[in-house]
PDB file of N, CA and C in Angstrom:
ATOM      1  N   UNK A   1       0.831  -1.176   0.000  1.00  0.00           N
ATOM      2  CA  UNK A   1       0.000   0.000   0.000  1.00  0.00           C
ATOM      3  C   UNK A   1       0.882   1.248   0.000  1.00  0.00           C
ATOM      4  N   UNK A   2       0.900   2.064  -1.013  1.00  0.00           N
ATOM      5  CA  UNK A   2       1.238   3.156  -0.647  1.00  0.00           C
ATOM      6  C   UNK A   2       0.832   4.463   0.043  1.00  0.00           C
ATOM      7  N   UNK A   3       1.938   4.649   0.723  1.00  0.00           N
ATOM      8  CA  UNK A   3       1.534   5.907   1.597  1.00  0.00           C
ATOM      9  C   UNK A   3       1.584   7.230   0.666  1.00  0.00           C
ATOM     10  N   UNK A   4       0.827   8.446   1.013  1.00  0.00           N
ATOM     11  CA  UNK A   4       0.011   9.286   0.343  1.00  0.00           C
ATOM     12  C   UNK A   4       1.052  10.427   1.571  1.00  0.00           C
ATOM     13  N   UNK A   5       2.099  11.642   1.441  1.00  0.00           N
ATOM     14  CA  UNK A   5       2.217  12.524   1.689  1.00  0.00           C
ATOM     15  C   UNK A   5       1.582  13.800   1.244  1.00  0.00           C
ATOM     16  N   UNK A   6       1.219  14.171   2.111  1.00  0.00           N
ATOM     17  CA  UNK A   6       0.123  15.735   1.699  1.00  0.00           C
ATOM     18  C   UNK A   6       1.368  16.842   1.896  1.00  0.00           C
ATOM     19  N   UNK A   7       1.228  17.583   0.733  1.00  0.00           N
ATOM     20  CA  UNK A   7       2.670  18.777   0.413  1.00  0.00           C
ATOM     21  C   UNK A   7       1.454  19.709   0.228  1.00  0.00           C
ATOM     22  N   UNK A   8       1.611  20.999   1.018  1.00  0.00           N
ATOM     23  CA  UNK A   8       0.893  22.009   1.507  1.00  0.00           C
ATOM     24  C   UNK A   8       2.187  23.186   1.140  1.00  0.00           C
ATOM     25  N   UNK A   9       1.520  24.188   0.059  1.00  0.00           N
ATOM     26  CA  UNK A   9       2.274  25.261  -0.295  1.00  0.00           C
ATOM     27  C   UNK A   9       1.947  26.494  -0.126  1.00  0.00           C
ATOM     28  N   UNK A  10       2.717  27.606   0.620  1.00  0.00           N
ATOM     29  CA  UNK A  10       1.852  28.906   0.920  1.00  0.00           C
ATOM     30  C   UNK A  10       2.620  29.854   0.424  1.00  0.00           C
ATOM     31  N   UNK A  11       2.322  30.713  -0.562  1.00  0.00           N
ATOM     32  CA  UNK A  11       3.026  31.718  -1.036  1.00  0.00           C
ATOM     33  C   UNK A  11       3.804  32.606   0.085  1.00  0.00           C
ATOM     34  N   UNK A  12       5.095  32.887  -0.232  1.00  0.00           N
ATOM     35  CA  UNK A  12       5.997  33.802   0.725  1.00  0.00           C
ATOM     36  C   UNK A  12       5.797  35.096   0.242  1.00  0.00           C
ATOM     37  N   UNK A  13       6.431  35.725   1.886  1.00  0.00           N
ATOM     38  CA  UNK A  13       6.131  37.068   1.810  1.00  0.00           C
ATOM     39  C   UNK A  13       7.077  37.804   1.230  1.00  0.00           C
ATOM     40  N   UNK A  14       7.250  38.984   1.202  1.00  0.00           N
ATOM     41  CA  UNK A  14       8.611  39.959   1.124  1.00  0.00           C
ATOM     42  C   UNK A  14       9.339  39.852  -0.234  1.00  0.00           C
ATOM     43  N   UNK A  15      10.483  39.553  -0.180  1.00  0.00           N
ATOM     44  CA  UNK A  15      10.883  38.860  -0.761  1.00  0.00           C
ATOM     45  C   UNK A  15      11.968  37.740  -0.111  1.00  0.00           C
ATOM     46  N   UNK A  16      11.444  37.247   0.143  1.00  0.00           N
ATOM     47  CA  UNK A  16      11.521  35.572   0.755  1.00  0.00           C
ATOM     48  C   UNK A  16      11.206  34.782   0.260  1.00  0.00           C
ATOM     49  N   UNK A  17      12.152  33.491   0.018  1.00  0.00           N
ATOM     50  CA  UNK A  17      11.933  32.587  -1.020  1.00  0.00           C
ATOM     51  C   UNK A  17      12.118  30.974  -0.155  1.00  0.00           C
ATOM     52  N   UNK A  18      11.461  30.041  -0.939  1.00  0.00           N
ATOM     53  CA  UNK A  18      11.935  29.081  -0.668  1.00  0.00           C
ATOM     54  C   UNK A  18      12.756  28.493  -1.408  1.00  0.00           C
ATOM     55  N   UNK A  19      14.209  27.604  -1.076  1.00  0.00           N
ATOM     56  CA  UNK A  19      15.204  27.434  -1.529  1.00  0.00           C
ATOM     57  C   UNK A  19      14.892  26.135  -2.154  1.00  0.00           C
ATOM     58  N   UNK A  20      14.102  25.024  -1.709  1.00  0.00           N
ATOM     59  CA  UNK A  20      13.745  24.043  -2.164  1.00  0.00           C
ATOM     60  C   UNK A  20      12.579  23.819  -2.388  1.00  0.00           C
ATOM     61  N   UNK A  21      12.332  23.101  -3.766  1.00  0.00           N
ATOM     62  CA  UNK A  21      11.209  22.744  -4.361  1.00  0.00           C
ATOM     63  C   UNK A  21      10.378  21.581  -3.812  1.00  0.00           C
ATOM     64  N   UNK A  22       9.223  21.786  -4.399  1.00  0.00           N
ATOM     65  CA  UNK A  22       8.589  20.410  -3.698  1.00  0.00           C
ATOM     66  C   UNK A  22       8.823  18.864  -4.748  1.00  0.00           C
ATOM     67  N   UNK A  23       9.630  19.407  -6.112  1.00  0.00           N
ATOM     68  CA  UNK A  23      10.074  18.336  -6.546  1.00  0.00           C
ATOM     69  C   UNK A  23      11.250  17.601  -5.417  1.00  0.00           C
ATOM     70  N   UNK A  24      11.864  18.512  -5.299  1.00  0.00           N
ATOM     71  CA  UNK A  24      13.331  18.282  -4.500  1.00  0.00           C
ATOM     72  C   UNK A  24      12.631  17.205  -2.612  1.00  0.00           C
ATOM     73  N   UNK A  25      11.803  17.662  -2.476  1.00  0.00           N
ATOM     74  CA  UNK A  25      11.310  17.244  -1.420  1.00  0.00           C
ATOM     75  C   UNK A  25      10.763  15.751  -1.860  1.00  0.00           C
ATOM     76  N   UNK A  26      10.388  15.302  -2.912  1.00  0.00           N
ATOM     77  CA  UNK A  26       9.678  14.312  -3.465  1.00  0.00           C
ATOM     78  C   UNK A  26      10.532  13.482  -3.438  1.00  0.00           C
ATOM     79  N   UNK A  27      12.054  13.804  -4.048  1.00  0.00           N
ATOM     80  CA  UNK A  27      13.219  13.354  -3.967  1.00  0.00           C
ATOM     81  C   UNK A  27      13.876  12.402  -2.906  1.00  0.00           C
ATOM     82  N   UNK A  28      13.706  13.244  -1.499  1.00  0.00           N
ATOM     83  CA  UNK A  28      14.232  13.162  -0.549  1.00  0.00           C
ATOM     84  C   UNK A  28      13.446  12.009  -0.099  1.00  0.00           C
ATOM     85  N   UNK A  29      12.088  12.294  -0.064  1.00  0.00           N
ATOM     86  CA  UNK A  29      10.906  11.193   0.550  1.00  0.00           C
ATOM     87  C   UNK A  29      11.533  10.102  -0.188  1.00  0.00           C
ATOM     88  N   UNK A  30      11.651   9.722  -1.662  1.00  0.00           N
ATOM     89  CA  UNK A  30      12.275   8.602  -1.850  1.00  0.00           C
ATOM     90  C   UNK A  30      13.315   7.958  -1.425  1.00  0.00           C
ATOM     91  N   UNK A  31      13.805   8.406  -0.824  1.00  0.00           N
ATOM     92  CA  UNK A  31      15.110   7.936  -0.207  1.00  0.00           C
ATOM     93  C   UNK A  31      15.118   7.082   1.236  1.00  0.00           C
ATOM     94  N   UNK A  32      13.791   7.690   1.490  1.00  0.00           N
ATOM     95  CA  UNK A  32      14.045   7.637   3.283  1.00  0.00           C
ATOM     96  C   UNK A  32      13.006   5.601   3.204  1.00  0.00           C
ATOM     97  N   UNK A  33      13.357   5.487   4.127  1.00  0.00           N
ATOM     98  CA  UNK A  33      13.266   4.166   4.572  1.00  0.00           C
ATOM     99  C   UNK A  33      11.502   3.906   4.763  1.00  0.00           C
ATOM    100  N   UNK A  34      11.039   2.864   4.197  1.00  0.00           N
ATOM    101  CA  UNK A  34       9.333   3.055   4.207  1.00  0.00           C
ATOM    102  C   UNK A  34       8.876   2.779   6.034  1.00  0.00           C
ATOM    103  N   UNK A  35       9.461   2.181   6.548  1.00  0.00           N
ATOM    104  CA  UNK A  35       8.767   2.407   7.931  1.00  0.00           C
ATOM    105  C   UNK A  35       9.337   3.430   8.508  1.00  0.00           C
ATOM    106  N   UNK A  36      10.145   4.477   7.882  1.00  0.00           N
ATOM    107  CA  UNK A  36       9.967   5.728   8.606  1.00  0.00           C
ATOM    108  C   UNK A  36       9.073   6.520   7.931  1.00  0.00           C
ATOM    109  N   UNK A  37       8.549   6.606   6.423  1.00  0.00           N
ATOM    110  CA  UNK A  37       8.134   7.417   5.881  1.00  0.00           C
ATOM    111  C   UNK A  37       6.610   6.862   6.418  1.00  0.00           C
ATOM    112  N   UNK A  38       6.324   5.930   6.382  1.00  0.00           N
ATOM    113  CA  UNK A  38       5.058   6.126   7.192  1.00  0.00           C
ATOM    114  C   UNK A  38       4.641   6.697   8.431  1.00  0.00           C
ATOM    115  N   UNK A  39       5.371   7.326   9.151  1.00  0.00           N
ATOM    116  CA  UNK A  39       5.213   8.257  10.075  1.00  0.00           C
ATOM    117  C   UNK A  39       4.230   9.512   9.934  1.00  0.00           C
ATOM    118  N   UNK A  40       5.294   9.785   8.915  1.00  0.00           N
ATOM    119  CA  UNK A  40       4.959  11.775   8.049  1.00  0.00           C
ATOM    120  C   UNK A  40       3.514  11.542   7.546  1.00  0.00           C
ATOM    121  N   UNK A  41       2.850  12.176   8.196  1.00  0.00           N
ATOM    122  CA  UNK A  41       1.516  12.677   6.965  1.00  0.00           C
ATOM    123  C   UNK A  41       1.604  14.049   6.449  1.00  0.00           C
ATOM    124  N   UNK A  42       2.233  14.846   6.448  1.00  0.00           N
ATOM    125  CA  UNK A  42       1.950  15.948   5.660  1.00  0.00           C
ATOM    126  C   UNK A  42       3.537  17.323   5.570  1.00  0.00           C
ATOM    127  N   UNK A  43       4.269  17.529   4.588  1.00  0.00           N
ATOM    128  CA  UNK A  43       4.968  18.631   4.840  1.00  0.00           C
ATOM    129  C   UNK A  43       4.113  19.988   4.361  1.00  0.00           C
ATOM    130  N   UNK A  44       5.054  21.093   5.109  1.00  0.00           N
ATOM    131  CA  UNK A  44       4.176  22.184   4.766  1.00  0.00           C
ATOM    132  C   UNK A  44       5.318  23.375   4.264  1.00  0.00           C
ATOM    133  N   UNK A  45       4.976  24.375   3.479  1.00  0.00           N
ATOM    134  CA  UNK A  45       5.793  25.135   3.204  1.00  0.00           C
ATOM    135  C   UNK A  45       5.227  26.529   3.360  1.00  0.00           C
ATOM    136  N   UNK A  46       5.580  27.380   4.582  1.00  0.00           N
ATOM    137  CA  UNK A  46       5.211  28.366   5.096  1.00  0.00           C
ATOM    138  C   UNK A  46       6.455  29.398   5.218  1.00  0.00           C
ATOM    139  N   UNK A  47       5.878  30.889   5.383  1.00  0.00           N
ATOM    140  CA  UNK A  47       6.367  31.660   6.184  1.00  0.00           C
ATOM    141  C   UNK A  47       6.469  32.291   7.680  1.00  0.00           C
ATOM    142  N   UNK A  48       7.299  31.099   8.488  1.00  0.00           N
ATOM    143  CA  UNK A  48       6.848  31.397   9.869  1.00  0.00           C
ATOM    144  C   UNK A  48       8.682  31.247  10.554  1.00  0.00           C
ATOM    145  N   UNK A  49       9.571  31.559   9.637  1.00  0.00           N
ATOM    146  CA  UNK A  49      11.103  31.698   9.804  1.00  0.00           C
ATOM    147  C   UNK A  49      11.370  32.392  10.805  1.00  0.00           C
ATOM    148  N   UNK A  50      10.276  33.341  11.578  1.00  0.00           N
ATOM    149  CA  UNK A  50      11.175  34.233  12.772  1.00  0.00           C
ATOM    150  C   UNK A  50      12.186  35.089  12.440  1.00  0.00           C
ATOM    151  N   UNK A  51      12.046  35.765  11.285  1.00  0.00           N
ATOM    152  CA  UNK A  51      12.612  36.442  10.681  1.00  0.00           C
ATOM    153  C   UNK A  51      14.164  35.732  10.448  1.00  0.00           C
ATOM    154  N   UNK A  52      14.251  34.526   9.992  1.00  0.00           N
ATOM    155  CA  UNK A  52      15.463  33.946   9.514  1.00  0.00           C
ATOM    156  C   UNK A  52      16.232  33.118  10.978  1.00  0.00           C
ATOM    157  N   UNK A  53      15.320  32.767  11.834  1.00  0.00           N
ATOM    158  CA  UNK A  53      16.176  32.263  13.082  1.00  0.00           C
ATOM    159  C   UNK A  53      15.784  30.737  13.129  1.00  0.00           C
ATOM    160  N   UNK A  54      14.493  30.302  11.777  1.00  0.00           N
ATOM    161  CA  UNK A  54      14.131  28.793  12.059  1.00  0.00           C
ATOM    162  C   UNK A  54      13.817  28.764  10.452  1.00  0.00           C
ATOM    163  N   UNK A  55      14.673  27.309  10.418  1.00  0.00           N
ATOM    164  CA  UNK A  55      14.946  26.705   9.132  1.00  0.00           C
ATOM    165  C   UNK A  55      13.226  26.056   8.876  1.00  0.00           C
ATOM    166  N   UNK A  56      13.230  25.271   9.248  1.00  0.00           N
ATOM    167  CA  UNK A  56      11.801  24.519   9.264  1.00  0.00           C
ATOM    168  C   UNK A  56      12.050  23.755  11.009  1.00  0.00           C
ATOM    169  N   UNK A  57      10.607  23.502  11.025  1.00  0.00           N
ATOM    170  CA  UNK A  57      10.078  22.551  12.604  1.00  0.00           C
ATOM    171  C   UNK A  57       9.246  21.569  12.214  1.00  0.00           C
ATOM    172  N   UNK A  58       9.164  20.563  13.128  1.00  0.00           N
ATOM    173  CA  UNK A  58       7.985  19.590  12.887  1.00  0.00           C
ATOM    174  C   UNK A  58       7.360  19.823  14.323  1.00  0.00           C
ATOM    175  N   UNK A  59       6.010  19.023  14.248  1.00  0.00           N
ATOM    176  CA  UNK A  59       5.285  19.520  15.177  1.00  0.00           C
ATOM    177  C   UNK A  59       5.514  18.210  16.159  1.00  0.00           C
ATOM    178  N   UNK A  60       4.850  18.223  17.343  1.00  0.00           N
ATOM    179  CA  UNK A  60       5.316  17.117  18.453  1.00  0.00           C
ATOM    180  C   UNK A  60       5.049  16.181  18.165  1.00  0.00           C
ATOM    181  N   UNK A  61       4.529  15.478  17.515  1.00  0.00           N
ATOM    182  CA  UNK A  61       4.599  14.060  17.385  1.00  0.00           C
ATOM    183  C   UNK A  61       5.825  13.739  15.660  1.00  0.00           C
ATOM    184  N   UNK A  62       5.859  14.985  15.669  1.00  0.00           N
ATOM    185  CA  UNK A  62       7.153  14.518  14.002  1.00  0.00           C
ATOM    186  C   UNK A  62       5.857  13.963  12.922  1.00  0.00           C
ATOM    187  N   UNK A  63       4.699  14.204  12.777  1.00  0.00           N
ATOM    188  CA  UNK A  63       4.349  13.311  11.644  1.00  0.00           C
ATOM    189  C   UNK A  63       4.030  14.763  10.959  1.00  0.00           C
ATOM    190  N   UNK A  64       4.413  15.555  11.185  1.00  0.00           N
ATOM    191  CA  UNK A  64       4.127  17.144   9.894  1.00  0.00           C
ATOM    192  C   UNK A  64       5.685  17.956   9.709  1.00  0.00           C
ATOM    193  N   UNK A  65       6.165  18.046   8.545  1.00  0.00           N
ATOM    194  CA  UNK A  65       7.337  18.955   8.968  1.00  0.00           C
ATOM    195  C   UNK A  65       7.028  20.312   8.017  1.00  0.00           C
ATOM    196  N   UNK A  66       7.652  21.614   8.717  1.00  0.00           N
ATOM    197  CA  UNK A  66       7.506  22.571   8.159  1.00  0.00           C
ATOM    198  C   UNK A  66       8.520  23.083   7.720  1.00  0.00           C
ATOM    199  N   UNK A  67       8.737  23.690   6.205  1.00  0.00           N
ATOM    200  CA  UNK A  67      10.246  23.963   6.164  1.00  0.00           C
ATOM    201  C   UNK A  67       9.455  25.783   5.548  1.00  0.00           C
ATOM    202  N   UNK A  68      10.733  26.665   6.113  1.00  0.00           N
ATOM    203  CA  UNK A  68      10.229  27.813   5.994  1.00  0.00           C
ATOM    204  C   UNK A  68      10.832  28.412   5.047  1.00  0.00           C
ATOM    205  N   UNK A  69      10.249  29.767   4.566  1.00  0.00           N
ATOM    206  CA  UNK A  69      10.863  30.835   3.200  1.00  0.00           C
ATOM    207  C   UNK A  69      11.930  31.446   4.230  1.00  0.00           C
ATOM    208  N   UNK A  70      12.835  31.573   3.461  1.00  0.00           N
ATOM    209  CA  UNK A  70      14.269  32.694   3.850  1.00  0.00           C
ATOM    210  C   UNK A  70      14.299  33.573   3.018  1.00  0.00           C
ATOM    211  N   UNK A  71      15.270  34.452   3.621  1.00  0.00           N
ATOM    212  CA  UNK A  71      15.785  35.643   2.659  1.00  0.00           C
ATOM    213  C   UNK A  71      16.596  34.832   1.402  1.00  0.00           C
ATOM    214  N   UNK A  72      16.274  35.785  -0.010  1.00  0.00           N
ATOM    215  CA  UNK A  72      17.271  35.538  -1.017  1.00  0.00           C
ATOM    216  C   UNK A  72      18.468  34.561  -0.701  1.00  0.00           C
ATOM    217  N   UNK A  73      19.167  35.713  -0.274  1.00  0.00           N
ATOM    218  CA  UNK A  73      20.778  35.706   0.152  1.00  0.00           C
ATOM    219  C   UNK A  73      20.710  35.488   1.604  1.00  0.00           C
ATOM    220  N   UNK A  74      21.659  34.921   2.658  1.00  0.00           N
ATOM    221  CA  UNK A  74      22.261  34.652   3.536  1.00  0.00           C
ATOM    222  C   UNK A  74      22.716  33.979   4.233  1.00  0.00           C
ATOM    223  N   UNK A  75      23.787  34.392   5.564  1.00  0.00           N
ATOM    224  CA  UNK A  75      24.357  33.557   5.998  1.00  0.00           C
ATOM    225  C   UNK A  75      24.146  32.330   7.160  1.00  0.00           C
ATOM    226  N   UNK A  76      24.452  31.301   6.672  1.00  0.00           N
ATOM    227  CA  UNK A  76      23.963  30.018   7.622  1.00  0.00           C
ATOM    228  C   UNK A  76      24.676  29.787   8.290  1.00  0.00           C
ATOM    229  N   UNK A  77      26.183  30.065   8.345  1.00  0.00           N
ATOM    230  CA  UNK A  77      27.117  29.916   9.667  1.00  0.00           C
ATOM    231  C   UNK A  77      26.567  29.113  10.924  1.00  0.00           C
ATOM    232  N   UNK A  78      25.616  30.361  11.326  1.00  0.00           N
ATOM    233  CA  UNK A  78      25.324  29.617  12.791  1.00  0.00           C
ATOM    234  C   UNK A  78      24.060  28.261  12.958  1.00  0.00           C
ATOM    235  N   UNK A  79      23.901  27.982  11.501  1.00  0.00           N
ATOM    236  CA  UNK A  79      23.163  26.812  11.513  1.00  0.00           C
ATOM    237  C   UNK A  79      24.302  25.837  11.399  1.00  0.00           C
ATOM    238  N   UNK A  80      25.445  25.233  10.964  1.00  0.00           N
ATOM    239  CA  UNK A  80      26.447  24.456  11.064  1.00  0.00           C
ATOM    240  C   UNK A  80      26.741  23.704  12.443  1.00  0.00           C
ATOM    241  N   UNK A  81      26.792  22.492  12.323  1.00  0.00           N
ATOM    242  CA  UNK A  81      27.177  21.507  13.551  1.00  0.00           C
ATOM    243  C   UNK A  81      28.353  22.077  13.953  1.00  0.00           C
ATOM    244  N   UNK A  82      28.644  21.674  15.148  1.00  0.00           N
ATOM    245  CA  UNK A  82      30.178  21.680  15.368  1.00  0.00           C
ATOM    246  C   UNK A  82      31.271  20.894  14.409  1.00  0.00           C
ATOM    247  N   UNK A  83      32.241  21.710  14.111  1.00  0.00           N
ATOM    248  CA  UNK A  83      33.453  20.973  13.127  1.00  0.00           C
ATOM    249  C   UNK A  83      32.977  21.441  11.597  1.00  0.00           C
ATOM    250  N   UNK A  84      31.829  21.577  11.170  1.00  0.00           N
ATOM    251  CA  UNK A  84      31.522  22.044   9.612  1.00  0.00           C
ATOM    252  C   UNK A  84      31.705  23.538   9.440  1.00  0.00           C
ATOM    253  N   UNK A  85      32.211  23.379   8.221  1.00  0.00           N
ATOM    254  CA  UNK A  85      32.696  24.800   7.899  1.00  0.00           C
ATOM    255  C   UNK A  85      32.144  25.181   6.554  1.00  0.00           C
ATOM    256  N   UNK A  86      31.920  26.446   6.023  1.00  0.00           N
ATOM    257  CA  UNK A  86      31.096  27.305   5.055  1.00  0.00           C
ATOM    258  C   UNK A  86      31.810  26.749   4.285  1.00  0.00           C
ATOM    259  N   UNK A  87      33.190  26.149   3.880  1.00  0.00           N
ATOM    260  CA  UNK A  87      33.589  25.668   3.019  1.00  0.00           C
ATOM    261  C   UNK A  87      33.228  24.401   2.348  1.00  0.00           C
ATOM    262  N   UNK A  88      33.099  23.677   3.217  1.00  0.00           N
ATOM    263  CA  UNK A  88      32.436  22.426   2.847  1.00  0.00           C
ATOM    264  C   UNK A  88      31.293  22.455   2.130  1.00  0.00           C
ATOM    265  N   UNK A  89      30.786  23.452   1.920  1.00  0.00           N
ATOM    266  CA  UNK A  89      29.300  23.637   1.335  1.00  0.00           C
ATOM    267  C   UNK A  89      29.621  24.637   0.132  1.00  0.00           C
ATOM    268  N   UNK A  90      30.563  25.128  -0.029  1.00  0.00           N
ATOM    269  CA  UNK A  90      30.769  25.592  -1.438  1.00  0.00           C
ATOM    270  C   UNK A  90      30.589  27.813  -1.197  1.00  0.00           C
ATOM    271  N   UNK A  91      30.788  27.846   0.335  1.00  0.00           N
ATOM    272  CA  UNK A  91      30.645  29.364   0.683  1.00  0.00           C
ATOM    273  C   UNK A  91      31.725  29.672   0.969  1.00  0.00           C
ATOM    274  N   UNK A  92      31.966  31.220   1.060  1.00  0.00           N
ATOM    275  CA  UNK A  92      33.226  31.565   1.731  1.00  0.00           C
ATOM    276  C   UNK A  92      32.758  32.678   3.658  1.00  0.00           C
ATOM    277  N   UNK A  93      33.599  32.394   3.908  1.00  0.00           N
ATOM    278  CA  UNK A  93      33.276  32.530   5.957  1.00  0.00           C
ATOM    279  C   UNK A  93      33.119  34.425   5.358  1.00  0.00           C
ATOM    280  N   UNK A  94      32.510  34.450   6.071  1.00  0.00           N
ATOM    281  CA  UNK A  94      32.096  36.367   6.171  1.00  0.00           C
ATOM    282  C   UNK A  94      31.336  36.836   5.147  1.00  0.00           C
ATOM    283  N   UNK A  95      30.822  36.004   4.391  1.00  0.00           N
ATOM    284  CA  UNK A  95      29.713  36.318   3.538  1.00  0.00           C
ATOM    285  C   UNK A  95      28.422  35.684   3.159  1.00  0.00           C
ATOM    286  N   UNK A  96      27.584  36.332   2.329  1.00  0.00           N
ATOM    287  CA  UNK A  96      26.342  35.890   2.521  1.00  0.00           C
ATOM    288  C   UNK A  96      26.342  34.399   1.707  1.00  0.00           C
ATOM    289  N   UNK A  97      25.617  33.477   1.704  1.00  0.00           N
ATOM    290  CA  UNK A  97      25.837  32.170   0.718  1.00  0.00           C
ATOM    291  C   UNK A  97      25.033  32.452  -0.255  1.00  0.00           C
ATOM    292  N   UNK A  98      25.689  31.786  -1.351  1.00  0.00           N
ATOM    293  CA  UNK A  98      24.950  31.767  -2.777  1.00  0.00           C
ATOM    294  C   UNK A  98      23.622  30.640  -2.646  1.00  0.00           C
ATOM    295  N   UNK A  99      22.753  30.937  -3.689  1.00  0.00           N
ATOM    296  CA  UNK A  99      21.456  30.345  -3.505  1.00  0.00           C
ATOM    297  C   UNK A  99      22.006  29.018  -3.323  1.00  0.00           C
ATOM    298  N   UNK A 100      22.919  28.519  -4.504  1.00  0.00           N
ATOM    299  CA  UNK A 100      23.017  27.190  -4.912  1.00  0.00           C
ATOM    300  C   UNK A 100      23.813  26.558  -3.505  1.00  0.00           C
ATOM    301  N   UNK A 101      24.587  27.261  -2.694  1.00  0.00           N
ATOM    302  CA  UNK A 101      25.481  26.325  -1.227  1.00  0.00           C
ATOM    303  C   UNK A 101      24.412  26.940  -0.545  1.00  0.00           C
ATOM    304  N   UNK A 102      23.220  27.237  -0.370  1.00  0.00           N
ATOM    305  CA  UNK A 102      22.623  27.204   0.737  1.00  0.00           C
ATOM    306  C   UNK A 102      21.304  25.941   0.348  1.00  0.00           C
ATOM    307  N   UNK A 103      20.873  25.167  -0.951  1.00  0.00           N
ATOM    308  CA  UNK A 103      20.425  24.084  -1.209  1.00  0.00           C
ATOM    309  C   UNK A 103      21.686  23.116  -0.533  1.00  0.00           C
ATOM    310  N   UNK A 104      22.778  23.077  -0.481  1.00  0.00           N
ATOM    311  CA  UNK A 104      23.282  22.137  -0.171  1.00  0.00           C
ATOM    312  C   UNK A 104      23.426  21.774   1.204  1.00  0.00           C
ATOM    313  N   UNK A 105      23.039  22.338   1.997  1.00  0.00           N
ATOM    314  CA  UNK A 105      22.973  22.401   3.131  1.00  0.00           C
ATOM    315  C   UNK A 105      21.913  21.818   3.695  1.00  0.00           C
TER     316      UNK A 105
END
């Protein structure tokens, strides 16, 4: 039986964009392992970033995730684990990231 993800899209504000598509998300779902993907019922794509301080959230039980619009341009620095560096992702340290190293992330 296949499971049925509900992809929920809400136009952004400002100019705030979302960096990833919901093809790209379709992508990802394929990948992931079927007794985890039966968890998720629904992603959502909103503007509720906190003015750039939250990437996306899921809600308490994890079966909804929300991934949010960002600015154009900027810097993710302080989203990086410990030990990863702007380099590894194709940025340089003290500047804003290009669209394309902030998909890679």
């Amino acid at each position: 039986m296949k499971h049925e993800i509900r992809i929920t899209i809400r136009p952004a504000k400002a100019d705030r964009v979302y960096h990833i598509s919901e093809e790209d998300v379709r992508v990802v779902l394929s990948r992931i392992p079927a007794e985890t993907l039966q968890r998720v019922k629904a992603i959502y794509f909103n503007d509720e970033s906190r003015g750039a301080r939250r990437l996306g959230y899921t809600n308490r039980g994890r079966r909804e995730i929300a991934l949010c619009a960002l600015p154009p341009r900027m810097s993710m620095t302080r989203f990086l684990a410990k030990g990863q560096t702007p380099e590894q992702f194709g940025a340089r340290r003290g500047s804003q990231w290009p669209v394309l190293t902030l998909r890679n992330l």
